[in-house]
C-alpha atoms as a PDB file:
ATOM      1  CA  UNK A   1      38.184   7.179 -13.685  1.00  0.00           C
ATOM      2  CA  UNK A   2      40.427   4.332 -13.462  1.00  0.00           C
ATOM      3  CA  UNK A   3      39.716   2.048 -10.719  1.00  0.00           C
ATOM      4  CA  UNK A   4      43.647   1.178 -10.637  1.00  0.00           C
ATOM      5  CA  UNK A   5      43.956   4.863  -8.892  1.00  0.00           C
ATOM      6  CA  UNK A   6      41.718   4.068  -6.255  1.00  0.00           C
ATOM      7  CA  UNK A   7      42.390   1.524  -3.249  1.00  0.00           C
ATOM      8  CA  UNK A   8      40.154   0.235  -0.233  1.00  0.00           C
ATOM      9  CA  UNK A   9      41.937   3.071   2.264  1.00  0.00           C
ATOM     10  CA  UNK A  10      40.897   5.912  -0.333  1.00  0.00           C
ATOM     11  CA  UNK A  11      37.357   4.297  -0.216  1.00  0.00           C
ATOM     12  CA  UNK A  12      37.382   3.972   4.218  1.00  0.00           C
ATOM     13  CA  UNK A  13      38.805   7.446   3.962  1.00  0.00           C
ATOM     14  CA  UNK A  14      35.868   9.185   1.965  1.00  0.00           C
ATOM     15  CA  UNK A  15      32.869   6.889   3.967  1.00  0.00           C
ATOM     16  CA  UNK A  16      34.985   8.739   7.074  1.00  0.00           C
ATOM     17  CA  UNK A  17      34.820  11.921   5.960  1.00  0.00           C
ATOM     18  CA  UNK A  18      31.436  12.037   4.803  1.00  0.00           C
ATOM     19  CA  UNK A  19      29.806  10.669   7.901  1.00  0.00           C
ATOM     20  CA  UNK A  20      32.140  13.262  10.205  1.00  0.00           C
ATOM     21  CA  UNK A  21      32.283  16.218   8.232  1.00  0.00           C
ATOM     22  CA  UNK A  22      35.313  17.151   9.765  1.00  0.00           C
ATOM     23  CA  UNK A  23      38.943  16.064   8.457  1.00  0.00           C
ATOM     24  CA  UNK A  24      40.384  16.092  12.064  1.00  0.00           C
ATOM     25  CA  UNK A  25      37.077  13.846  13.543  1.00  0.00           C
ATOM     26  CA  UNK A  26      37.399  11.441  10.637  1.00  0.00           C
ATOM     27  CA  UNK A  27      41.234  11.353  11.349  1.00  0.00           C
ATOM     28  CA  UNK A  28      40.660  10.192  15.164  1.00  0.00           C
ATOM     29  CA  UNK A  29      38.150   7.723  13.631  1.00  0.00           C
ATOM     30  CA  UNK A  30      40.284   6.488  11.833  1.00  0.00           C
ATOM     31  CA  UNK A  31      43.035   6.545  14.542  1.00  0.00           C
ATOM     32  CA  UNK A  32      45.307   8.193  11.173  1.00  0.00           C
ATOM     33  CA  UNK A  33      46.967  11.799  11.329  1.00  0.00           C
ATOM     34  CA  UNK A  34      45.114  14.651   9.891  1.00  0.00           C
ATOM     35  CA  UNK A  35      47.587  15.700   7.284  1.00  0.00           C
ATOM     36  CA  UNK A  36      46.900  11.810   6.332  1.00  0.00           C
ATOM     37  CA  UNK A  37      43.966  12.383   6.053  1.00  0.00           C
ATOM     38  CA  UNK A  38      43.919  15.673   3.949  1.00  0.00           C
ATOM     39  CA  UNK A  39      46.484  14.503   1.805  1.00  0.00           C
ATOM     40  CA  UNK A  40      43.820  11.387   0.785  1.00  0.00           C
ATOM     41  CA  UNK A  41      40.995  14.044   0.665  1.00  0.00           C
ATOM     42  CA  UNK A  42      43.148  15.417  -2.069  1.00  0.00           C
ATOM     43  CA  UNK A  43      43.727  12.622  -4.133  1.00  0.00           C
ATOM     44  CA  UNK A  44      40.181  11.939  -3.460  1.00  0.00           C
ATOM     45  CA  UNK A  45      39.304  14.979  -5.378  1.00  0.00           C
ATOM     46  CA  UNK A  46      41.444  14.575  -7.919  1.00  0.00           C
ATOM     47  CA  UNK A  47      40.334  10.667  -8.814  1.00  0.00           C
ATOM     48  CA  UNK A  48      36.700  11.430  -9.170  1.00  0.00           C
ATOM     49  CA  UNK A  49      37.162  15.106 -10.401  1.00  0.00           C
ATOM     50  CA  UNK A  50      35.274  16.318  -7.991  1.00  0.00           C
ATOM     51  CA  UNK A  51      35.772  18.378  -4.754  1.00  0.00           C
ATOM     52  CA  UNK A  52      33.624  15.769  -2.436  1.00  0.00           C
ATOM     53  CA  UNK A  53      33.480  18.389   0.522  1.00  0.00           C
ATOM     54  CA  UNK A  54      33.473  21.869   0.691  1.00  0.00           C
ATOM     55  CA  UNK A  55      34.135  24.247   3.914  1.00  0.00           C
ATOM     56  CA  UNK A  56      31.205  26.422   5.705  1.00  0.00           C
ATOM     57  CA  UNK A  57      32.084  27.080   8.780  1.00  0.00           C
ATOM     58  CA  UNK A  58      33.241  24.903  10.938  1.00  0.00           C
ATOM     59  CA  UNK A  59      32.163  21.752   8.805  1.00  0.00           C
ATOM     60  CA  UNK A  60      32.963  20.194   5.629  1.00  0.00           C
ATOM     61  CA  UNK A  61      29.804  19.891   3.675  1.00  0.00           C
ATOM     62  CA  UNK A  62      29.282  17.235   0.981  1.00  0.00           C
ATOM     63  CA  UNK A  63      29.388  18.814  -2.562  1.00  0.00           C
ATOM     64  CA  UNK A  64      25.710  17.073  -4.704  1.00  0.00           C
ATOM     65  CA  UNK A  65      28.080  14.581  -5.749  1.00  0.00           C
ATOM     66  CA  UNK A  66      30.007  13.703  -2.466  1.00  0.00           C
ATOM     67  CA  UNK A  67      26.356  13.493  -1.150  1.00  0.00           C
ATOM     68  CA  UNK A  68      25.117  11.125  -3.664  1.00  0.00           C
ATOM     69  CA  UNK A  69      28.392   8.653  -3.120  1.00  0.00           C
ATOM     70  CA  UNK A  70      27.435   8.260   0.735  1.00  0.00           C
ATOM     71  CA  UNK A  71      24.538   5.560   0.881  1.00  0.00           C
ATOM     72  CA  UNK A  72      25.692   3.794  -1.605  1.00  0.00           C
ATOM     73  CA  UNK A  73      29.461   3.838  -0.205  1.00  0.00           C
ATOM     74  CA  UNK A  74      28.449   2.533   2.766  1.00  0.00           C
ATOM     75  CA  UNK A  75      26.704  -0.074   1.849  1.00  0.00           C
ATOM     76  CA  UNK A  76      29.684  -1.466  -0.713  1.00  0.00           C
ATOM     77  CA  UNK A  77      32.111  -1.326   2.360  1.00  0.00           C
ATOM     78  CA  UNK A  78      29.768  -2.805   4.954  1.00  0.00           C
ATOM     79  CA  UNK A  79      29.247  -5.402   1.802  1.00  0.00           C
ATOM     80  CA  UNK A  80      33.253  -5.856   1.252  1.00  0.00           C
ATOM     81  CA  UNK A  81      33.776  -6.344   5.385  1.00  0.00           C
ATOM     82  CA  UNK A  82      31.069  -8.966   5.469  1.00  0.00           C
ATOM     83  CA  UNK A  83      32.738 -10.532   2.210  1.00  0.00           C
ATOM     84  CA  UNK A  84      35.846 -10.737   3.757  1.00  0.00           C
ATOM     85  CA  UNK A  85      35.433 -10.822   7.201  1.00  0.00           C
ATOM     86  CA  UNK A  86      34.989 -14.280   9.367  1.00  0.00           C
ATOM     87  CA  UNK A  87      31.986 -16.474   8.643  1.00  0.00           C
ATOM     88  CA  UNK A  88      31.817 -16.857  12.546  1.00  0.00           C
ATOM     89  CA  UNK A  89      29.816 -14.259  14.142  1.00  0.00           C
ATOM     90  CA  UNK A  90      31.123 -13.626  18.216  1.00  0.00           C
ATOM     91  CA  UNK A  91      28.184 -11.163  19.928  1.00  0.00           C
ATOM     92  CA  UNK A  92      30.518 -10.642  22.933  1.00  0.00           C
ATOM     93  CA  UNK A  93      33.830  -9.493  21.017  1.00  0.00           C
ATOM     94  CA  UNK A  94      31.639  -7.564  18.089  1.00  0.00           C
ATOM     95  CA  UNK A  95      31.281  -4.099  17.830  1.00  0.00           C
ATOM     96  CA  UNK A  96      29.327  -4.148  14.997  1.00  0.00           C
ATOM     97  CA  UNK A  97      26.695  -1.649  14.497  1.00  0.00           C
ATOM     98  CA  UNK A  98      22.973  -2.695  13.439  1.00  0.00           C
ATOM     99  CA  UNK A  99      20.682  -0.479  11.320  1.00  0.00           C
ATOM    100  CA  UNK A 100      16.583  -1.438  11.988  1.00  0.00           C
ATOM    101  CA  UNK A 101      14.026   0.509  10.712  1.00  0.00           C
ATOM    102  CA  UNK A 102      10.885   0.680  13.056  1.00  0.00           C
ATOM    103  CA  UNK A 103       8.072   2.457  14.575  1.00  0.00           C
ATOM    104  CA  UNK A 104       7.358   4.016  17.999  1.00  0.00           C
ATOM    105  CA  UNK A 105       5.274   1.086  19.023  1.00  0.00           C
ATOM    106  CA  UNK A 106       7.635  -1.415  18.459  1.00  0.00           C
ATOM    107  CA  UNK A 107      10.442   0.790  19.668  1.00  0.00           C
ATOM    108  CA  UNK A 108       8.213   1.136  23.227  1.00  0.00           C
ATOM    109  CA  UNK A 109       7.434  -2.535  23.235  1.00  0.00           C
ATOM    110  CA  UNK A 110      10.253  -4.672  21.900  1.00  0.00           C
ATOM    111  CA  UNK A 111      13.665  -2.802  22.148  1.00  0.00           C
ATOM    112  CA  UNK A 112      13.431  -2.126  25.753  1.00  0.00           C
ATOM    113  CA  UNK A 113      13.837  -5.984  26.638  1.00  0.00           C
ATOM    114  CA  UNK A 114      16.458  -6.742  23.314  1.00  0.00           C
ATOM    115  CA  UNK A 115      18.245  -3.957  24.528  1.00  0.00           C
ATOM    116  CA  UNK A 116      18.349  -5.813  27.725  1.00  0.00           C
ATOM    117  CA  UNK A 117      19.190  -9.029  26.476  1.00  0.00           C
ATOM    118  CA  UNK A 118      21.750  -7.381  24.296  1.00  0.00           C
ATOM    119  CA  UNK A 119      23.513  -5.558  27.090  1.00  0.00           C
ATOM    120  CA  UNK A 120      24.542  -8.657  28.807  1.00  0.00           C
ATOM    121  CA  UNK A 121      25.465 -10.883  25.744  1.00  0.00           C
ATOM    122  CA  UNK A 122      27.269  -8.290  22.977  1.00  0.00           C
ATOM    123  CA  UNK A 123      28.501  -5.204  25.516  1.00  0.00           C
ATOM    124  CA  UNK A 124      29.665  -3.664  22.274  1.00  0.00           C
ATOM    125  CA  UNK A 125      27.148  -3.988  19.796  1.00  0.00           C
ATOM    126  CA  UNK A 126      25.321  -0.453  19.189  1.00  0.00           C
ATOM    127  CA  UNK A 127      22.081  -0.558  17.035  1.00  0.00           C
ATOM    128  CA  UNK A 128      20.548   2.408  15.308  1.00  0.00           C
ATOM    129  CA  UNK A 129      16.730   3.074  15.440  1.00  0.00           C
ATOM    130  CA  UNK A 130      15.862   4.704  12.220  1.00  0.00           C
ATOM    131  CA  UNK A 131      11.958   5.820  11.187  1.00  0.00           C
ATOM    132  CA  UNK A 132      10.226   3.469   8.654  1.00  0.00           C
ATOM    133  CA  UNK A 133       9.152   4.509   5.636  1.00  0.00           C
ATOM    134  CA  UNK A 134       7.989   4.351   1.903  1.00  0.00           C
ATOM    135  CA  UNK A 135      11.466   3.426   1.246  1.00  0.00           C
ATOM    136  CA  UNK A 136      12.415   1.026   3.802  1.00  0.00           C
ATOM    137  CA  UNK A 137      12.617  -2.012   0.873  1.00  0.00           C
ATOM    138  CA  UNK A 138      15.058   0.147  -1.090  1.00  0.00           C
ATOM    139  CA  UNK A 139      16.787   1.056   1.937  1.00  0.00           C
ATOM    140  CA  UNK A 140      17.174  -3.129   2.733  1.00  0.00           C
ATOM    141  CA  UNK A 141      18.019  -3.679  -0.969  1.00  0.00           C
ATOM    142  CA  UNK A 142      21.219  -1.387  -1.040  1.00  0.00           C
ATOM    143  CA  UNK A 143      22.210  -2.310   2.723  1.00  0.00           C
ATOM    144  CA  UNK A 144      21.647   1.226   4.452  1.00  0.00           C
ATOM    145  CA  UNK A 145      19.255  -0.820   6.949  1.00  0.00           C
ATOM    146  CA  UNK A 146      19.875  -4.620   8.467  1.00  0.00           C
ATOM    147  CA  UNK A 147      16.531  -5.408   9.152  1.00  0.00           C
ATOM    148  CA  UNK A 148      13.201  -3.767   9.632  1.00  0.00           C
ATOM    149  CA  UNK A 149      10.532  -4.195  12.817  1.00  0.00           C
ATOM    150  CA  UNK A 150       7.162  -2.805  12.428  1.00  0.00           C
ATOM    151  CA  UNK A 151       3.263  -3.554  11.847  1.00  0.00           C
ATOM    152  CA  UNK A 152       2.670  -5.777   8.745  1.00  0.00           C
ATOM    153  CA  UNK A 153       0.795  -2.245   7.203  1.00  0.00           C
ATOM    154  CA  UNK A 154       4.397  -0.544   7.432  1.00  0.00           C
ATOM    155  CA  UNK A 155       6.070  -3.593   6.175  1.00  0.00           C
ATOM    156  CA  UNK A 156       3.184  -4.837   3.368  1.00  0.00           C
ATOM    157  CA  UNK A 157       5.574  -4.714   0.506  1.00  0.00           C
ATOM    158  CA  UNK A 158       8.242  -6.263   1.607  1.00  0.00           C
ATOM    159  CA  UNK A 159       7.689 -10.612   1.147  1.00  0.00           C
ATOM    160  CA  UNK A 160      10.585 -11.405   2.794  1.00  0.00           C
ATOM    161  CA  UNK A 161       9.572 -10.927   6.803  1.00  0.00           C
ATOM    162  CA  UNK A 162       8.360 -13.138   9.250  1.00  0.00           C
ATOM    163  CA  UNK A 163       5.808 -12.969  11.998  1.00  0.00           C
ATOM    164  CA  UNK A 164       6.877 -12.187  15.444  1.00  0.00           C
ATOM    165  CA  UNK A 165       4.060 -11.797  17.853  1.00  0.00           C
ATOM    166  CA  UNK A 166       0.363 -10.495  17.681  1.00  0.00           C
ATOM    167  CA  UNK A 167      -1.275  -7.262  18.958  1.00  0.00           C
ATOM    168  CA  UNK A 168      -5.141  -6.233  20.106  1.00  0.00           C
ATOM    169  CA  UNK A 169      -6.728  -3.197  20.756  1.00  0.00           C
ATOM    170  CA  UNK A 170      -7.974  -1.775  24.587  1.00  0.00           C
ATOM    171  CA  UNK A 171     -10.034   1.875  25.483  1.00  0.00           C
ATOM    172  CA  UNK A 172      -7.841   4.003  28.072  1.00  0.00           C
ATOM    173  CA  UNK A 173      -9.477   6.601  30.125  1.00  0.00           C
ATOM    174  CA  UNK A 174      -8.928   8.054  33.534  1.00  0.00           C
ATOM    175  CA  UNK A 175      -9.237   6.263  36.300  1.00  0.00           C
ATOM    176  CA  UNK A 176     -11.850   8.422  38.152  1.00  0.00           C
ATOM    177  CA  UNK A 177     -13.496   9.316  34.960  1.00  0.00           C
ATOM    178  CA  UNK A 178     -17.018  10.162  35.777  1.00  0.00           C
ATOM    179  CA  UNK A 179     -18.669   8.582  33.665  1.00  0.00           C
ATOM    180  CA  UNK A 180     -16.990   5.569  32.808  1.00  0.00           C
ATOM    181  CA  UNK A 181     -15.951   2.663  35.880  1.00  0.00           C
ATOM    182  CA  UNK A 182     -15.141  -0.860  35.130  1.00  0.00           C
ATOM    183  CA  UNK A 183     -16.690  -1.736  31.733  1.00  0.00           C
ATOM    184  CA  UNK A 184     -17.614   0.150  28.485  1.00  0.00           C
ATOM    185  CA  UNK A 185     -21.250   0.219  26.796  1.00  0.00           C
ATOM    186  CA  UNK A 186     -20.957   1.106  22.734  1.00  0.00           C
ATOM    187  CA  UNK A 187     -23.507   3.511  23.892  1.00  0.00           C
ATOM    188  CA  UNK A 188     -21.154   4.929  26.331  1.00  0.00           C
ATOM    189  CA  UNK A 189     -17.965   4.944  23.746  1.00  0.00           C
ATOM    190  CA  UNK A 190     -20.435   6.500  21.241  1.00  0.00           C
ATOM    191  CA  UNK A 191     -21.278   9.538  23.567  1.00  0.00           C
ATOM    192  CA  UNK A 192     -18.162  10.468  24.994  1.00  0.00           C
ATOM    193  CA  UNK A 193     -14.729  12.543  22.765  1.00  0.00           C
ATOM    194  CA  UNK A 194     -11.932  10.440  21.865  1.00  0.00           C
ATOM    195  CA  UNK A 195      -8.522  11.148  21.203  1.00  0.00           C
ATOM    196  CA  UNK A 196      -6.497   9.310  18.321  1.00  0.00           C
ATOM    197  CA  UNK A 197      -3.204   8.259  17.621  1.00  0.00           C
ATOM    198  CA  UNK A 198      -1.904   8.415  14.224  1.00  0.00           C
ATOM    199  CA  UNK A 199       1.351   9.296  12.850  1.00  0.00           C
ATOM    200  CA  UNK A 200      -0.899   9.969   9.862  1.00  0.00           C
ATOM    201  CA  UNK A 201      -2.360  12.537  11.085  1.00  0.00           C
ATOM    202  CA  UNK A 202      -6.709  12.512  11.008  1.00  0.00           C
ATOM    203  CA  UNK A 203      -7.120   8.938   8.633  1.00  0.00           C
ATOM    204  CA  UNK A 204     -10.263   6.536   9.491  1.00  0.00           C
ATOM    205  CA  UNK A 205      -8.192   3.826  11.998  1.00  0.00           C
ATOM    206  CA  UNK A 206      -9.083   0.683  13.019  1.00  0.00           C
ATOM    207  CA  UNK A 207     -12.095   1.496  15.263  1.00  0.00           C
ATOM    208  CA  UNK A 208     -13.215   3.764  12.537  1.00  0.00           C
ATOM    209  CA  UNK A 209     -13.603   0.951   9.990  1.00  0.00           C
ATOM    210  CA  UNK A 210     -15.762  -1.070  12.519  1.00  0.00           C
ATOM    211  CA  UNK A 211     -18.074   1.900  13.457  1.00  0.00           C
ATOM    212  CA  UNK A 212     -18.099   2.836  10.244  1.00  0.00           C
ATOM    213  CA  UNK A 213     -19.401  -0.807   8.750  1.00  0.00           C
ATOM    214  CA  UNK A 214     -22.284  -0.626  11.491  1.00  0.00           C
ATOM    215  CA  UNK A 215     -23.117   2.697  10.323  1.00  0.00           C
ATOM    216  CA  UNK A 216     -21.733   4.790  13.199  1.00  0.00           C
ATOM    217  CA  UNK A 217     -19.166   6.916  14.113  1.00  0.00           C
ATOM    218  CA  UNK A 218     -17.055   8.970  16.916  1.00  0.00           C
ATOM    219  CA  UNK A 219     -16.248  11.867  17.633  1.00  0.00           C
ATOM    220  CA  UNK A 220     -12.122  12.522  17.635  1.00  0.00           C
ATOM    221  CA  UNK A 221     -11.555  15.630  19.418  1.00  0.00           C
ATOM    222  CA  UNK A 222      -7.750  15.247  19.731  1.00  0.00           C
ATOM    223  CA  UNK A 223      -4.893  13.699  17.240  1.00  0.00           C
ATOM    224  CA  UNK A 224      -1.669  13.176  18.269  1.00  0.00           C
ATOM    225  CA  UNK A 225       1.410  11.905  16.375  1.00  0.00           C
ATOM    226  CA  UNK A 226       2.598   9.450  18.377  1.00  0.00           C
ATOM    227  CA  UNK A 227       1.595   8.096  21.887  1.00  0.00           C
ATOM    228  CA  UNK A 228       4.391   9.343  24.377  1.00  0.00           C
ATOM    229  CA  UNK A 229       1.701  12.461  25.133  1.00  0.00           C
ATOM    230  CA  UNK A 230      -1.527  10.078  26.193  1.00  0.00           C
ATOM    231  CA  UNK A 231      -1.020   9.940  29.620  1.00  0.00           C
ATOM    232  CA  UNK A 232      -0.717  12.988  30.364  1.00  0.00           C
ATOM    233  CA  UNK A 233      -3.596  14.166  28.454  1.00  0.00           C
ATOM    234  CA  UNK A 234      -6.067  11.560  29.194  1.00  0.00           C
ATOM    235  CA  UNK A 235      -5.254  11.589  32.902  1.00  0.00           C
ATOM    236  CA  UNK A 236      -6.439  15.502  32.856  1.00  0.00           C
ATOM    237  CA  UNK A 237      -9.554  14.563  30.548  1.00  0.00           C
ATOM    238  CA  UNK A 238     -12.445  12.743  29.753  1.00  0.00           C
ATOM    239  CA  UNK A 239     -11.395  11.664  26.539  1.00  0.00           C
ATOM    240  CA  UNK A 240     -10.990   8.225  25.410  1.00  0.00           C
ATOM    241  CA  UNK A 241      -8.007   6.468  23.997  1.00  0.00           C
ATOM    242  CA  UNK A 242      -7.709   3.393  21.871  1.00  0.00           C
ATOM    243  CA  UNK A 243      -4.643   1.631  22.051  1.00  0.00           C
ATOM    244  CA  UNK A 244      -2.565  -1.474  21.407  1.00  0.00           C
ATOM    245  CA  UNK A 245      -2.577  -3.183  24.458  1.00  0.00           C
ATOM    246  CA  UNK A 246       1.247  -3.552  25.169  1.00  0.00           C
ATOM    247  CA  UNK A 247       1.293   0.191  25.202  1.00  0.00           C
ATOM    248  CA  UNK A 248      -1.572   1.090  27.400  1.00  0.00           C
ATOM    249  CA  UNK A 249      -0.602  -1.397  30.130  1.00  0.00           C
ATOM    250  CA  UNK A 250       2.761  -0.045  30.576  1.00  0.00           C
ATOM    251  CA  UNK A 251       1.310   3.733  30.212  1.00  0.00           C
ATOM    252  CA  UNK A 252      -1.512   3.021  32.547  1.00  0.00           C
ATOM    253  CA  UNK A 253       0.069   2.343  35.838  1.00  0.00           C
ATOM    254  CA  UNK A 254       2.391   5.561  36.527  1.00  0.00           C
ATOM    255  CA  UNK A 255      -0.998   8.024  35.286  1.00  0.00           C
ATOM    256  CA  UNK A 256      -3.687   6.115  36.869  1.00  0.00           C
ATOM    257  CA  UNK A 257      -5.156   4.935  33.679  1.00  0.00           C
ATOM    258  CA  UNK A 258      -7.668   2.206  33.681  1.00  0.00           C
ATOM    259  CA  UNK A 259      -7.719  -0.076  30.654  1.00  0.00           C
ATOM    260  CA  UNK A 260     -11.141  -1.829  29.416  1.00  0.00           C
ATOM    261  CA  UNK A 261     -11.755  -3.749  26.585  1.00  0.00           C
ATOM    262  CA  UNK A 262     -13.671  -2.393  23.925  1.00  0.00           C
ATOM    263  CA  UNK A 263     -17.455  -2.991  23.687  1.00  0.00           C
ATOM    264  CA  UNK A 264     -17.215  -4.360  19.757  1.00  0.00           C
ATOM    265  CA  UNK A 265     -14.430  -6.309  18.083  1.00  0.00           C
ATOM    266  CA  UNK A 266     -11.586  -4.327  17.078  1.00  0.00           C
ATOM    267  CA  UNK A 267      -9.259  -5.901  14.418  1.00  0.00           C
ATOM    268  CA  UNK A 268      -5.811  -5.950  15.920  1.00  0.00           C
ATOM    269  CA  UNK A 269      -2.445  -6.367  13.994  1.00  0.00           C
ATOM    270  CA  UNK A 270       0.381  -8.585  13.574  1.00  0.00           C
ATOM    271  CA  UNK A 271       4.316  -6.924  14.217  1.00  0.00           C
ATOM    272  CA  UNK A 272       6.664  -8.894  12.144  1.00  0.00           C
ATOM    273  CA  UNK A 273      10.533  -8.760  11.003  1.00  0.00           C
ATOM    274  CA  UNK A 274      11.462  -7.733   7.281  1.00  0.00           C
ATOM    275  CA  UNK A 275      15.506  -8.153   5.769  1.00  0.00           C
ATOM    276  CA  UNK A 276      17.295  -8.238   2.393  1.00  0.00           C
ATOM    277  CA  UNK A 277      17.353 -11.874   1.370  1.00  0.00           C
ATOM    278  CA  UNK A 278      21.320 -11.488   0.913  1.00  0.00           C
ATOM    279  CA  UNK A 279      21.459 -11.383   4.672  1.00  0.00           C
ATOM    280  CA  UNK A 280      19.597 -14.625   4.922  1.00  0.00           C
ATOM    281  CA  UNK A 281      22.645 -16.510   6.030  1.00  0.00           C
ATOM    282  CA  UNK A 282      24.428 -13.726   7.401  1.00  0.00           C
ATOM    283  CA  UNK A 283      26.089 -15.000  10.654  1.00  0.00           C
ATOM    284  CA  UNK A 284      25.323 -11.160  12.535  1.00  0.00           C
ATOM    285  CA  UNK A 285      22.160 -10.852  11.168  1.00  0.00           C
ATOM    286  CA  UNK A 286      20.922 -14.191  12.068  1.00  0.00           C
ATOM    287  CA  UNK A 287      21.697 -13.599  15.516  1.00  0.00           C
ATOM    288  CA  UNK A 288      20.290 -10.610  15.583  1.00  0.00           C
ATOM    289  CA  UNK A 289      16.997 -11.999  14.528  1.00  0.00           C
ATOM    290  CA  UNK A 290      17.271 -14.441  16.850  1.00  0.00           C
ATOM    291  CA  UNK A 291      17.255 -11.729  19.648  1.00  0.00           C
ATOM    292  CA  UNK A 292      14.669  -9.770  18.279  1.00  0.00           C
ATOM    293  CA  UNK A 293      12.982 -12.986  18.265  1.00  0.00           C
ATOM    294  CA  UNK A 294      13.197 -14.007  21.699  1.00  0.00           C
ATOM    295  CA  UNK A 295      12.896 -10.144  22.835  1.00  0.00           C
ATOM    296  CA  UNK A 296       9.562 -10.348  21.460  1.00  0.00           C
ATOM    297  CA  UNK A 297       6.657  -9.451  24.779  1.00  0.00           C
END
């Protein structure tokens, strides 16, 4: 391939296309016409040798190799605007789009208020929540992600984050529960079902670790994947929950929950803020980390 053949349009053109699978949706995105935009597609394909998308149905699929060109596409355009574009960042004219990676805890607990905060300083800005995972410092490396907002566990690899604000551990149970009022024996926790919450699936947690040193242990009758479904199902049970306590205030309320703290020490965890050291002077992302920042509960 020579590079001479292809220019930045070509380039904008493809990311379009790709993203829309559609040549007339990537034609209104890029406010061109659609024979434009076919007649790029083609020279497209005939530059890289390759047919990039192929019809089924009503959308254009990626070929293998059209799919491979996508992350990495994206992330040398979003890396040639940056280069190019003004070293001034203005939230309130912007329209730029910010990828985090992050969990459902700190998606319950922080984005709420940035969103807030957000809403009336940069109307335009839209940010995209993705799921973290093993490959979130690979996904900061090549610039599919801005920044990344979880637990220190989820983030443990990555040495370029910075602590945000600390989290503990409360029990959640009914409110008339029979057995359980206004405080929590160990003898009490040890004797009644718990649910857990682990995106994990059934894996020794927190409370787990502590029982376990002391030679003890509990008996998890329920695990769910995330904890959207805990008030409901511990409002209609006698189970016990143990949650983070940002979460189990704002769930208790509307279910008539009653929080307590636990009757041993729990270790609780830190939630913390993870980037690509390129950004590090990055007049968007800096201000995004300062809202995250001052977001923080």
């Amino acid at each position: 391939m020579d590079l001479r053949d292809v220019d930045l349009n070509l380039l904008v053109t493809l990311d379009a296309l790709l993203t829309e699978q559609s040549v007339s949706r990537a034609a209104r995105r890029l406010k061109r016409s659609q024979p434009a935009v076919s007649a790029a597609l083609a020279r497209l394909r005939g530059v890289l040798n390759d047919q990039l998308l192929v019809r089924r149905g009503s959308l254009m699929v990626p070929t293998p190799y059209g799919k491979s060109l996508e992350a990495p596409l994206r992330s040398v355009l979003r890396e040639i605007e940056r280069t190019l574009g003004p070293r001034d960042f203005d939230p309130a004219a912007s329209s730029q789009v910010f990828r985090i990676a992050t969990t459902d805890y700190t998606t319950f607990t922080l984005f709420p208020r940035l969103m807030r905060r957000i809403r009336r300083a940069a109307p335009s800005i839209r940010i995209e929540l993705w799921p973290i995972d093993e490959n979130v410092g690979e996904r900061l490396s090549n610039r599919e992600l801005d920044l990344a907002v979880a637990d220190d566990w989820s983030l443990r690899h990555l040495p370029d984050r910075e602590k945000l604000y600390s989290e503990r551990f409360v029990c959640v149970v009914r409110r008339d529960h029979p057995r359980i009022r206004r405080s929590l024996t160990l003898e009490r926790f040890l004797a009644e079902k718990h649910a857990l919450v682990s995106a994990r699936g059934r894996v020794a947690g927190n409370v787990d670790g502590v029982l376990e040193r002391s030679g003890q242990s509990r008996e998890v009758m329920l695990t769910l994947p995330h904890f959207l479904a805990v008030p409901a199902v511990i409002a209609e049970t006698d189970l016990v929950v143990t949650l983070a306590e940002r979460v189990a205030r704002r769930l208790s309320d509307p279910a008539s929950l009653r929080v307590l703290q636990p009757p041993f020490e729990v270790p609780g965890f830190d939630v913390s803020i993870a980037w690509n050291p390129i950004t590090e002077h990055d007049p968007a992302i800096d201000w995004m980390r300062r809202e995250i920042r001052n977001a923080c509960p």
